[in-house]
PDB file of N, CA and C in Angstrom:
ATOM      1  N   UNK A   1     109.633  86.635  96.950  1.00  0.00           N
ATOM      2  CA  UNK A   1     109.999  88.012  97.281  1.00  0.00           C
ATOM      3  C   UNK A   1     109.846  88.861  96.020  1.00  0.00           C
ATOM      4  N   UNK A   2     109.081  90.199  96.217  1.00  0.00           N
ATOM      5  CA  UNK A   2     109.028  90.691  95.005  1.00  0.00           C
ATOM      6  C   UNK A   2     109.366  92.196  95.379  1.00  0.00           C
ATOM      7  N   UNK A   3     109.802  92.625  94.411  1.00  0.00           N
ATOM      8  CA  UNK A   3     110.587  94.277  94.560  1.00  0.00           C
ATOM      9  C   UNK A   3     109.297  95.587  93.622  1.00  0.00           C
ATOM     10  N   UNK A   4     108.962  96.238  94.678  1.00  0.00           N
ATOM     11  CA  UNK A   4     107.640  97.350  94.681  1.00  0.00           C
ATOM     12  C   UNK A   4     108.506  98.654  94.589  1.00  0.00           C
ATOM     13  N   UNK A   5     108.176  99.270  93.010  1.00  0.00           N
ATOM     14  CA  UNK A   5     108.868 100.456  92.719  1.00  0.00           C
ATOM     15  C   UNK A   5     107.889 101.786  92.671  1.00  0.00           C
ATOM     16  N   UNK A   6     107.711 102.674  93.494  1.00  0.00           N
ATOM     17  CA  UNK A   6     106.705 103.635  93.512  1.00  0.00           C
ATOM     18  C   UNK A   6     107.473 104.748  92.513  1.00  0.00           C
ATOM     19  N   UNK A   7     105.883 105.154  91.699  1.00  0.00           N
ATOM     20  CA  UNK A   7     106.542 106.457  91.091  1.00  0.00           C
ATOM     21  C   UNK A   7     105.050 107.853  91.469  1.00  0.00           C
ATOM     22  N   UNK A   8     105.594 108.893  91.268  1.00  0.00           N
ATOM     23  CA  UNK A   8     104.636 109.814  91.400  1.00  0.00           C
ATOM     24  C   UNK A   8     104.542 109.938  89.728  1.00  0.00           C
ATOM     25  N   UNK A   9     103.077 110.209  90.065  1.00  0.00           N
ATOM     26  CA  UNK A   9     102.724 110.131  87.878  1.00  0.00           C
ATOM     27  C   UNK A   9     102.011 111.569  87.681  1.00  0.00           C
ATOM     28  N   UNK A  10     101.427 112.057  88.606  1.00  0.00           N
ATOM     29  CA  UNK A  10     100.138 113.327  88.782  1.00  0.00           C
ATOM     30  C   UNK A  10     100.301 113.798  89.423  1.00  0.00           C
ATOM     31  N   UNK A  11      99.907 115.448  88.966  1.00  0.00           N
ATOM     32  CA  UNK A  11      99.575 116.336  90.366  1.00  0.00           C
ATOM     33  C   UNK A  11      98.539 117.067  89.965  1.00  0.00           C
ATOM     34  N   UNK A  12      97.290 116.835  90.599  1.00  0.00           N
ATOM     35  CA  UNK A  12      95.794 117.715  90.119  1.00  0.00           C
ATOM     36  C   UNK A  12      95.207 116.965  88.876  1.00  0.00           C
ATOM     37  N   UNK A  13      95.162 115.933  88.409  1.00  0.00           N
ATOM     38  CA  UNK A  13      94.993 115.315  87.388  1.00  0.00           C
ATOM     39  C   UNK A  13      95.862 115.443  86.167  1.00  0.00           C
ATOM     40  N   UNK A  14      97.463 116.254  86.371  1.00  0.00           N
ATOM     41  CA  UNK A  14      98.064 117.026  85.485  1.00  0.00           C
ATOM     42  C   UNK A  14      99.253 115.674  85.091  1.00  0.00           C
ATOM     43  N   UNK A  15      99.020 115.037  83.910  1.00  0.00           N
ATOM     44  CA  UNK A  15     100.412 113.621  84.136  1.00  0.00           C
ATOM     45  C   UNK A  15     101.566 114.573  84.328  1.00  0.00           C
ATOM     46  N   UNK A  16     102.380 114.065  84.718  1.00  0.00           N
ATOM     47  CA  UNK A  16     103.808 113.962  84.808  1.00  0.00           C
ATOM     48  C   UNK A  16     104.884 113.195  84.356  1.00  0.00           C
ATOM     49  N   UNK A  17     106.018 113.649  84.000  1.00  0.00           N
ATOM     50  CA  UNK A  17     106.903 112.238  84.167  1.00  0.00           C
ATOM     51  C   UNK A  17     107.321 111.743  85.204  1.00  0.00           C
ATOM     52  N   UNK A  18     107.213 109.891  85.036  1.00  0.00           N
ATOM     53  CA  UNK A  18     107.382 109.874  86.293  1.00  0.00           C
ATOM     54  C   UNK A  18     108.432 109.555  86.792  1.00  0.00           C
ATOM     55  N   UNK A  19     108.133 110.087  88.227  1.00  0.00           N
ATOM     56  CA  UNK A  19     109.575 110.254  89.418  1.00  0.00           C
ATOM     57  C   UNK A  19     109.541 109.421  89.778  1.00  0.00           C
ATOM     58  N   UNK A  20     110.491 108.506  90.037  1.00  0.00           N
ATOM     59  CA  UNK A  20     110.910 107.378  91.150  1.00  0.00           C
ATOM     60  C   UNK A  20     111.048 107.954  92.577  1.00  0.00           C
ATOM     61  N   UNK A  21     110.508 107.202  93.545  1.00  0.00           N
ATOM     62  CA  UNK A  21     109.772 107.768  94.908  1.00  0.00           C
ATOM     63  C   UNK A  21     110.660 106.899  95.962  1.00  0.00           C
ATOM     64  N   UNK A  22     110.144 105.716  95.916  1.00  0.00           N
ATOM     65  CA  UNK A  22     111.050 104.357  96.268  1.00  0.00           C
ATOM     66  C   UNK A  22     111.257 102.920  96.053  1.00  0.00           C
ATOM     67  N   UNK A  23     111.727 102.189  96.553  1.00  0.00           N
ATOM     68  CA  UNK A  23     111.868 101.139  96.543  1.00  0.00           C
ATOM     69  C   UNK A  23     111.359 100.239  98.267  1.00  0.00           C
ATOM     70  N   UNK A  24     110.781  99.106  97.737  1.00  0.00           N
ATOM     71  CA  UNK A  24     110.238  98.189  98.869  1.00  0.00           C
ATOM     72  C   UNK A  24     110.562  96.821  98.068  1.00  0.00           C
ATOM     73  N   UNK A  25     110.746  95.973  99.106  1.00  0.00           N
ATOM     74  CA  UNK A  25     110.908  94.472  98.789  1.00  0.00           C
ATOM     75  C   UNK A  25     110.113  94.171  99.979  1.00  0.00           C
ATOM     76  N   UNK A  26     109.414  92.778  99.876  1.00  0.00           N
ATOM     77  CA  UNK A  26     108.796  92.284 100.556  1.00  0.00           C
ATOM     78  C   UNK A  26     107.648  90.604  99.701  1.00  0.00           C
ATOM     79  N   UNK A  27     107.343  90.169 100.721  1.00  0.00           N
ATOM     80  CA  UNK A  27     106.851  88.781 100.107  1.00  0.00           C
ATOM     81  C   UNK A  27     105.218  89.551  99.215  1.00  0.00           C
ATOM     82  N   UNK A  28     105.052  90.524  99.762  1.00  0.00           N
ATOM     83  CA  UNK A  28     103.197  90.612  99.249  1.00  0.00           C
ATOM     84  C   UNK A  28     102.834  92.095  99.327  1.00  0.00           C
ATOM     85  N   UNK A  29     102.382  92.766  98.844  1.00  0.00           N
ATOM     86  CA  UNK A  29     101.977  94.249  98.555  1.00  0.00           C
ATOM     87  C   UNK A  29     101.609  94.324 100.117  1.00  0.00           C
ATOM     88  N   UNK A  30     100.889  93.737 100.821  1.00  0.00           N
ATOM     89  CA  UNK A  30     100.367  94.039 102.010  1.00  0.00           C
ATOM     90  C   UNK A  30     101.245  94.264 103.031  1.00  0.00           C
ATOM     91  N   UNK A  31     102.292  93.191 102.632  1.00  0.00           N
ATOM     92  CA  UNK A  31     103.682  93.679 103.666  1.00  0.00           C
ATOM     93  C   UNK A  31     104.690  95.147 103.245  1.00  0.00           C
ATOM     94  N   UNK A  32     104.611  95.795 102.386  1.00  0.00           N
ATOM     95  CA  UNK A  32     105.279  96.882 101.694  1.00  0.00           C
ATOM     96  C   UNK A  32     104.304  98.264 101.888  1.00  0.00           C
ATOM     97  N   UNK A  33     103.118  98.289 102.034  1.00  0.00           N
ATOM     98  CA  UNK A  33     101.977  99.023 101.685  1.00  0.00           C
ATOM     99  C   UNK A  33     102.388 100.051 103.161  1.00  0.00           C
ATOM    100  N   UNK A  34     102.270 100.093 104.341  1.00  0.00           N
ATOM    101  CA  UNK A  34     102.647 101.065 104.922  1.00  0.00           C
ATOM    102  C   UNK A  34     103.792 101.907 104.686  1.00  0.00           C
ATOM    103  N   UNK A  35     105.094 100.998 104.364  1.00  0.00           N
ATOM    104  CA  UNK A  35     106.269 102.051 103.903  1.00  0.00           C
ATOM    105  C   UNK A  35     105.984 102.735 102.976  1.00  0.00           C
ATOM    106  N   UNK A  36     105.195 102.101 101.924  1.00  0.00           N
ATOM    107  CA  UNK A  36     105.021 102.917 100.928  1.00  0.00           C
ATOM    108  C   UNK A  36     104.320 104.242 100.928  1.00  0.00           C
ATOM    109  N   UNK A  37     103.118 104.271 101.922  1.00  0.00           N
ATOM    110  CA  UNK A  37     102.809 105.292 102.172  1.00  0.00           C
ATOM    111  C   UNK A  37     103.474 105.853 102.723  1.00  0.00           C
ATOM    112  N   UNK A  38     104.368 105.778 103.968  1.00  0.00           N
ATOM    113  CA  UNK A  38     105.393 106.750 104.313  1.00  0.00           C
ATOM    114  C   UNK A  38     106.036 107.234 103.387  1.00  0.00           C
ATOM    115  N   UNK A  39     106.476 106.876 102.980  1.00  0.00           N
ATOM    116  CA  UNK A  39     107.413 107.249 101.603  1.00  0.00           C
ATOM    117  C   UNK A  39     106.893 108.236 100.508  1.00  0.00           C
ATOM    118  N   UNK A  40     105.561 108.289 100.687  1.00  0.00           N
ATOM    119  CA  UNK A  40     104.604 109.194  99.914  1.00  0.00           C
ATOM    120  C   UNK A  40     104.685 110.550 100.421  1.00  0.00           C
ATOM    121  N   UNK A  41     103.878 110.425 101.681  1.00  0.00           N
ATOM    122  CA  UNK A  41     104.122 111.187 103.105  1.00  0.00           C
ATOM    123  C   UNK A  41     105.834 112.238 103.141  1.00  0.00           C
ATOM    124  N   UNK A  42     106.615 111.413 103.304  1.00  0.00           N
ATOM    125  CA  UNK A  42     108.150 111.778 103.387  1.00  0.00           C
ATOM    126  C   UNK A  42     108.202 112.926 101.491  1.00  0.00           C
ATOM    127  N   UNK A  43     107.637 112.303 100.606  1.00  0.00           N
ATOM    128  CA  UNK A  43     107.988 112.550  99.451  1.00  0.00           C
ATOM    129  C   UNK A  43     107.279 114.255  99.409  1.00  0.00           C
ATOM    130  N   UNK A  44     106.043 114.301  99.574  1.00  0.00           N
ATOM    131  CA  UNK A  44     105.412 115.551  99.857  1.00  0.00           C
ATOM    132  C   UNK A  44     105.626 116.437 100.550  1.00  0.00           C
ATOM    133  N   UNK A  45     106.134 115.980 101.939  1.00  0.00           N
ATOM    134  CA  UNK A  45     106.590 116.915 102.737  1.00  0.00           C
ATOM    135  C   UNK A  45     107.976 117.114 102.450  1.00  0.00           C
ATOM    136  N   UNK A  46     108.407 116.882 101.765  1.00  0.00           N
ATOM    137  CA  UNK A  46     109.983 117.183 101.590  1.00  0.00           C
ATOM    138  C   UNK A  46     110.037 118.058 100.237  1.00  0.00           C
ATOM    139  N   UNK A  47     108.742 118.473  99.673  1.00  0.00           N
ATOM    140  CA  UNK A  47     109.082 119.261  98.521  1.00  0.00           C
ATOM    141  C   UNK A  47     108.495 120.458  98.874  1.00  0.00           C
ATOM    142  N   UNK A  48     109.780 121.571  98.528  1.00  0.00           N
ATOM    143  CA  UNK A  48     109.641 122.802  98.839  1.00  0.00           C
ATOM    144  C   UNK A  48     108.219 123.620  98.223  1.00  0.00           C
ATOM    145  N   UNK A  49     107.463 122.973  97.475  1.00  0.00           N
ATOM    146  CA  UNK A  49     106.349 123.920  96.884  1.00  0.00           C
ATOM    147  C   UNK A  49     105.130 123.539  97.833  1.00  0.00           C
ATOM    148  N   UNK A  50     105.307 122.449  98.773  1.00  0.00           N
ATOM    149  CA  UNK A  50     103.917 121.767  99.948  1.00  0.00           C
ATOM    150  C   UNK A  50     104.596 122.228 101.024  1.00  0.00           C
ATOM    151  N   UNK A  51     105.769 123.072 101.560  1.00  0.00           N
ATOM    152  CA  UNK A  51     106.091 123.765 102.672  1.00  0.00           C
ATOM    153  C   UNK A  51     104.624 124.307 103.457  1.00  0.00           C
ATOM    154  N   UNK A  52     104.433 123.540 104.531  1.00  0.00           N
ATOM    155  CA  UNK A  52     103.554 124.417 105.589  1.00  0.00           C
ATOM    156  C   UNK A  52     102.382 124.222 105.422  1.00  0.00           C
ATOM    157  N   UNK A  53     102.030 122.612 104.303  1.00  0.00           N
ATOM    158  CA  UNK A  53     101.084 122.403 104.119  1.00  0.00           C
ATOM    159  C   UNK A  53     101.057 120.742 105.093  1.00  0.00           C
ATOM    160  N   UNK A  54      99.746 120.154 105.404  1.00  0.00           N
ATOM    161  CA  UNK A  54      99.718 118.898 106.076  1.00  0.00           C
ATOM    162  C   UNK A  54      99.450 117.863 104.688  1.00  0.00           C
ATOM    163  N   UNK A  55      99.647 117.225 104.612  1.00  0.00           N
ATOM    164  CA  UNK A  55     100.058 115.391 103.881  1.00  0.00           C
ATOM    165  C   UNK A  55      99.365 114.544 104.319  1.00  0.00           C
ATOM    166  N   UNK A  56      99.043 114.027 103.338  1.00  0.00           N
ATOM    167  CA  UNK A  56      98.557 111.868 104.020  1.00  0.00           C
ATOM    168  C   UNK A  56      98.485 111.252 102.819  1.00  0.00           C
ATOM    169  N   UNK A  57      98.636 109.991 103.043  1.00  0.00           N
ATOM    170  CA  UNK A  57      98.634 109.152 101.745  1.00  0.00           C
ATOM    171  C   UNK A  57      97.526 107.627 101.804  1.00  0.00           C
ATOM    172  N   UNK A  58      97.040 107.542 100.755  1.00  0.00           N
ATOM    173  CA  UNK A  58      95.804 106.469 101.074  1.00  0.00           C
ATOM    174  C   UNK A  58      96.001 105.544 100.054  1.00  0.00           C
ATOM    175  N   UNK A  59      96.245 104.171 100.412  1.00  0.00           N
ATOM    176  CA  UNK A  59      95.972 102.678  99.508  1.00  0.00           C
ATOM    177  C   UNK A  59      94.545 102.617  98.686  1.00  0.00           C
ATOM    178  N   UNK A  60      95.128 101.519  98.093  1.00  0.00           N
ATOM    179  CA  UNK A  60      93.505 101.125  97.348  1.00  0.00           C
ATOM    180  C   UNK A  60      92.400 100.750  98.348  1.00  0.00           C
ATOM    181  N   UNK A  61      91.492 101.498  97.571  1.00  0.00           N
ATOM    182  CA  UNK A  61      90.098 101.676  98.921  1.00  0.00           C
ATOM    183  C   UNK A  61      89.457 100.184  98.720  1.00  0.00           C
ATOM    184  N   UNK A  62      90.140  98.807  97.952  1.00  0.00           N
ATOM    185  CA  UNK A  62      89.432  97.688  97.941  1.00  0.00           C
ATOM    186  C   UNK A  62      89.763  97.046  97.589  1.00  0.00           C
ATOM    187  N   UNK A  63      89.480  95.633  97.848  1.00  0.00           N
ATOM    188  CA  UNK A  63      90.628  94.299  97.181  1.00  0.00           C
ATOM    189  C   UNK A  63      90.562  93.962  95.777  1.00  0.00           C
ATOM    190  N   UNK A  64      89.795  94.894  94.558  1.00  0.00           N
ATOM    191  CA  UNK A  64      90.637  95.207  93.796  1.00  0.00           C
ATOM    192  C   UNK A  64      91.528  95.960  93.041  1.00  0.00           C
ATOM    193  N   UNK A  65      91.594  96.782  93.781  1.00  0.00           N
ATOM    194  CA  UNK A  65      92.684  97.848  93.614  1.00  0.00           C
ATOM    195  C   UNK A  65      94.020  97.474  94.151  1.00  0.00           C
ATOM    196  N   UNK A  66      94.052  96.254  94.926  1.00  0.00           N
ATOM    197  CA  UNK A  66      95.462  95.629  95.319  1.00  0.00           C
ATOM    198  C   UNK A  66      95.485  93.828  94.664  1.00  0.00           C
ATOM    199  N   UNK A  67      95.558  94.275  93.210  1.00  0.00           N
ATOM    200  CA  UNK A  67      95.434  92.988  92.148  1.00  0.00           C
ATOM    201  C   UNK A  67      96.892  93.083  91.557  1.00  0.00           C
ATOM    202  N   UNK A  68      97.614  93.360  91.361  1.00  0.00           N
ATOM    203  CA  UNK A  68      98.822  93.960  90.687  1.00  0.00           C
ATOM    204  C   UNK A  68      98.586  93.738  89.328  1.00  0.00           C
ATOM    205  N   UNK A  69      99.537  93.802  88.833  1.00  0.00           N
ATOM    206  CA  UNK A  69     100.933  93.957  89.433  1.00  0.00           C
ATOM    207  C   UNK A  69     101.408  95.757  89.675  1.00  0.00           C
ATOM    208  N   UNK A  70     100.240  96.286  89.196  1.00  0.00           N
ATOM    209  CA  UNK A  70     100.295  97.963  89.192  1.00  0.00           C
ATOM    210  C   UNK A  70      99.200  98.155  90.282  1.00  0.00           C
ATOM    211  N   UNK A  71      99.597  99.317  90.947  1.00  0.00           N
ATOM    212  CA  UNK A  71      98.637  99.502  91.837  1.00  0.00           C
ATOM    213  C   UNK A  71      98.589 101.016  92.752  1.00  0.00           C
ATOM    214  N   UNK A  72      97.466 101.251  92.059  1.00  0.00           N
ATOM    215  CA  UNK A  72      97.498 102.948  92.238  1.00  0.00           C
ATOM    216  C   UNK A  72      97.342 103.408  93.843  1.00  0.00           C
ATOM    217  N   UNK A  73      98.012 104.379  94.395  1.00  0.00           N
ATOM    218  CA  UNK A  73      98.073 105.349  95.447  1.00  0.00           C
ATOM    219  C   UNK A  73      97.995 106.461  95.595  1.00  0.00           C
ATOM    220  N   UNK A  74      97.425 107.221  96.099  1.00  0.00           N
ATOM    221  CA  UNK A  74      97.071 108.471  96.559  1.00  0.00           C
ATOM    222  C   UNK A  74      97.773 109.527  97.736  1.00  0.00           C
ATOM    223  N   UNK A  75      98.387 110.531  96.777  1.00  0.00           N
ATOM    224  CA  UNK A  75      98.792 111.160  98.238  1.00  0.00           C
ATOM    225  C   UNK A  75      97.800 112.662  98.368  1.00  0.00           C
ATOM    226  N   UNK A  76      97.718 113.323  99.253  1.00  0.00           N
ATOM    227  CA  UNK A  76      96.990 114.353  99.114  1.00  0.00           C
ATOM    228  C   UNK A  76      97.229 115.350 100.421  1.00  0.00           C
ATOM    229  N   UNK A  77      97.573 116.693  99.667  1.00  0.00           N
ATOM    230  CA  UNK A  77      98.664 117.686 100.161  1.00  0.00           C
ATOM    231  C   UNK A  77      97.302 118.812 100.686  1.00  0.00           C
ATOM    232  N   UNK A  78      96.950 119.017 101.831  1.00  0.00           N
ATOM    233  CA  UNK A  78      96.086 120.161 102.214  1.00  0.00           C
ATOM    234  C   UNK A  78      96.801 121.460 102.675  1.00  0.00           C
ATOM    235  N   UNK A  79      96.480 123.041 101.378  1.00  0.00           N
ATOM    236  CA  UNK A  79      97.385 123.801 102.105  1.00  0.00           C
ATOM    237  C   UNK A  79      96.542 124.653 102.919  1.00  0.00           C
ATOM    238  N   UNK A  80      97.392 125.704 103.860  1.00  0.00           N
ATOM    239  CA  UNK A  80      96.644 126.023 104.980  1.00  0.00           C
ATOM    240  C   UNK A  80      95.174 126.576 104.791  1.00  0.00           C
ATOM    241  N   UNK A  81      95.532 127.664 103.729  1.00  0.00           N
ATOM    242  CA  UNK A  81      94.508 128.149 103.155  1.00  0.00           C
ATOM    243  C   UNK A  81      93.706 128.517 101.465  1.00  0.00           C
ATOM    244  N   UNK A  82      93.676 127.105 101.330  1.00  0.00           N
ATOM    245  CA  UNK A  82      93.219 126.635  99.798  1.00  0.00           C
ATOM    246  C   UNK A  82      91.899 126.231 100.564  1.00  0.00           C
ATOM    247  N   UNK A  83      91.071 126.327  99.611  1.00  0.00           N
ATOM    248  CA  UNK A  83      89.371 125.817  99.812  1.00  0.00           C
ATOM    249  C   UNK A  83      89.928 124.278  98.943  1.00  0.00           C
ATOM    250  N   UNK A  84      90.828 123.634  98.383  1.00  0.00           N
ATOM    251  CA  UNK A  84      90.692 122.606  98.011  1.00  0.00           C
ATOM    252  C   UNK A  84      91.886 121.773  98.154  1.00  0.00           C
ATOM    253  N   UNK A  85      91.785 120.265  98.062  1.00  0.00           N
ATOM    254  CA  UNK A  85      92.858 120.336  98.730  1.00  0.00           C
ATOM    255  C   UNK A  85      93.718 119.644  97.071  1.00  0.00           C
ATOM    256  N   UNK A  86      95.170 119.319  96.869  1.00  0.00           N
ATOM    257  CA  UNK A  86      95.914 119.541  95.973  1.00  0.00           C
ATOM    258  C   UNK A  86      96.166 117.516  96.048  1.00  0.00           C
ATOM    259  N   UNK A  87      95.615 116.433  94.654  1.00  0.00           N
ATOM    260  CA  UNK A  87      95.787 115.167  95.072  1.00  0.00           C
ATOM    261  C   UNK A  87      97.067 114.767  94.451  1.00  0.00           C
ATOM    262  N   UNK A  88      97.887 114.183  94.182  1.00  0.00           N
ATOM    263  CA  UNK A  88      98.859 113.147  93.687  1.00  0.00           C
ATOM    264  C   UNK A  88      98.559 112.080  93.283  1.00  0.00           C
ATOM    265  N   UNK A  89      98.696 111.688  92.259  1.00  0.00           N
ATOM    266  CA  UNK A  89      98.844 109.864  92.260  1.00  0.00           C
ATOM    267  C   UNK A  89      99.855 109.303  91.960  1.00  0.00           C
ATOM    268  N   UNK A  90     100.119 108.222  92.494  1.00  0.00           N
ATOM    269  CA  UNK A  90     101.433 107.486  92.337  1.00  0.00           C
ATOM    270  C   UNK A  90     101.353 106.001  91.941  1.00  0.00           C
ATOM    271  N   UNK A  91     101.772 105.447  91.384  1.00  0.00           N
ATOM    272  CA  UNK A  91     101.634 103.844  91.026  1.00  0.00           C
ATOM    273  C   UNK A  91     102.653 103.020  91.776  1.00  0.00           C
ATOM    274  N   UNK A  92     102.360 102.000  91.797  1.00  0.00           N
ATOM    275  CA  UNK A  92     103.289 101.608  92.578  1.00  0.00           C
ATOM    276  C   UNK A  92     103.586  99.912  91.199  1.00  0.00           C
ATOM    277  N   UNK A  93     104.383  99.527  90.984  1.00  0.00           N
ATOM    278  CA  UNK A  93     104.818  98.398  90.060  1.00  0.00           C
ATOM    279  C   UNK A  93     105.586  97.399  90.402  1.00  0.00           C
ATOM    280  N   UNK A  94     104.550  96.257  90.761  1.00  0.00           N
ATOM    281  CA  UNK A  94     105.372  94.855  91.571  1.00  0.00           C
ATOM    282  C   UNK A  94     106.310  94.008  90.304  1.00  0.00           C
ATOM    283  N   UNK A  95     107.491  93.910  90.493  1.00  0.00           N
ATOM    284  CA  UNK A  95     108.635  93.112  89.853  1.00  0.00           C
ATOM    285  C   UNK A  95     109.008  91.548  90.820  1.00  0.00           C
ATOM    286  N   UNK A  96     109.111  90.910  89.982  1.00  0.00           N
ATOM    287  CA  UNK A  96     109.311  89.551  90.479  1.00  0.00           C
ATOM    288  C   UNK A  96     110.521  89.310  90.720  1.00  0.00           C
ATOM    289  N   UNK A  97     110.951  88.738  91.969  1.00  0.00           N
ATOM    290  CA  UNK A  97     112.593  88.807  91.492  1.00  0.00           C
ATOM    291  C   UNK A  97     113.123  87.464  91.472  1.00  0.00           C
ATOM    292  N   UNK A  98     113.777  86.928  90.734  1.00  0.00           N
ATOM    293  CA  UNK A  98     114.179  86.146  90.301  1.00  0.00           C
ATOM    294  C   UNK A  98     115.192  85.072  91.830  1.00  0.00           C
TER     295      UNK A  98
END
């Protein structure tokens, strides 16, 4: 069982410090990987500056981008009327638990 700590690190290629997003436990990234995107999802739409904009969040586009123990995610905020749309990245950091 290993404990998956998401943080948001970026917004527009801009670092950030990072925010703690959530927490997942589970035997294997593959079993955690949908909440986590919810949780991305939930995280965007719940901040007052993406009001009225649509959300989605996307895994690693390939089996090695889900190598850990770090493992980057994508959220990406489309507002109604931007010609572009606004990306996030978030890491996600597998801990072993004892």
């Amino acid at each position: 069982m290993s404990k998956y700590v998401l943080y948001r690190t970026a917004i527009d290629d801009q670092p950030i410090d990072e925010e703690l997003v959530a927490v997942e436990f589970g035997a294997s990234f593959e079993d955690v990987l949908e909440d986590l995107l919810q949780a991305i999802r939930d995280d965007l739409s719940g901040s007052p500056e993406f009001a009225n904009c649509d959300v989605d969040a996307y895994g690693p586009e390939d089996e090695e981008g889900m190598t850990g123990p770090d493992y980057e995610l994508m959220g990406v905020v489309s507002p109604p009327t931007a010609s572009e749309n606004i990306l996030v990245d978030y890491v996600v950091r597998e801990i072993e638990e004892q």
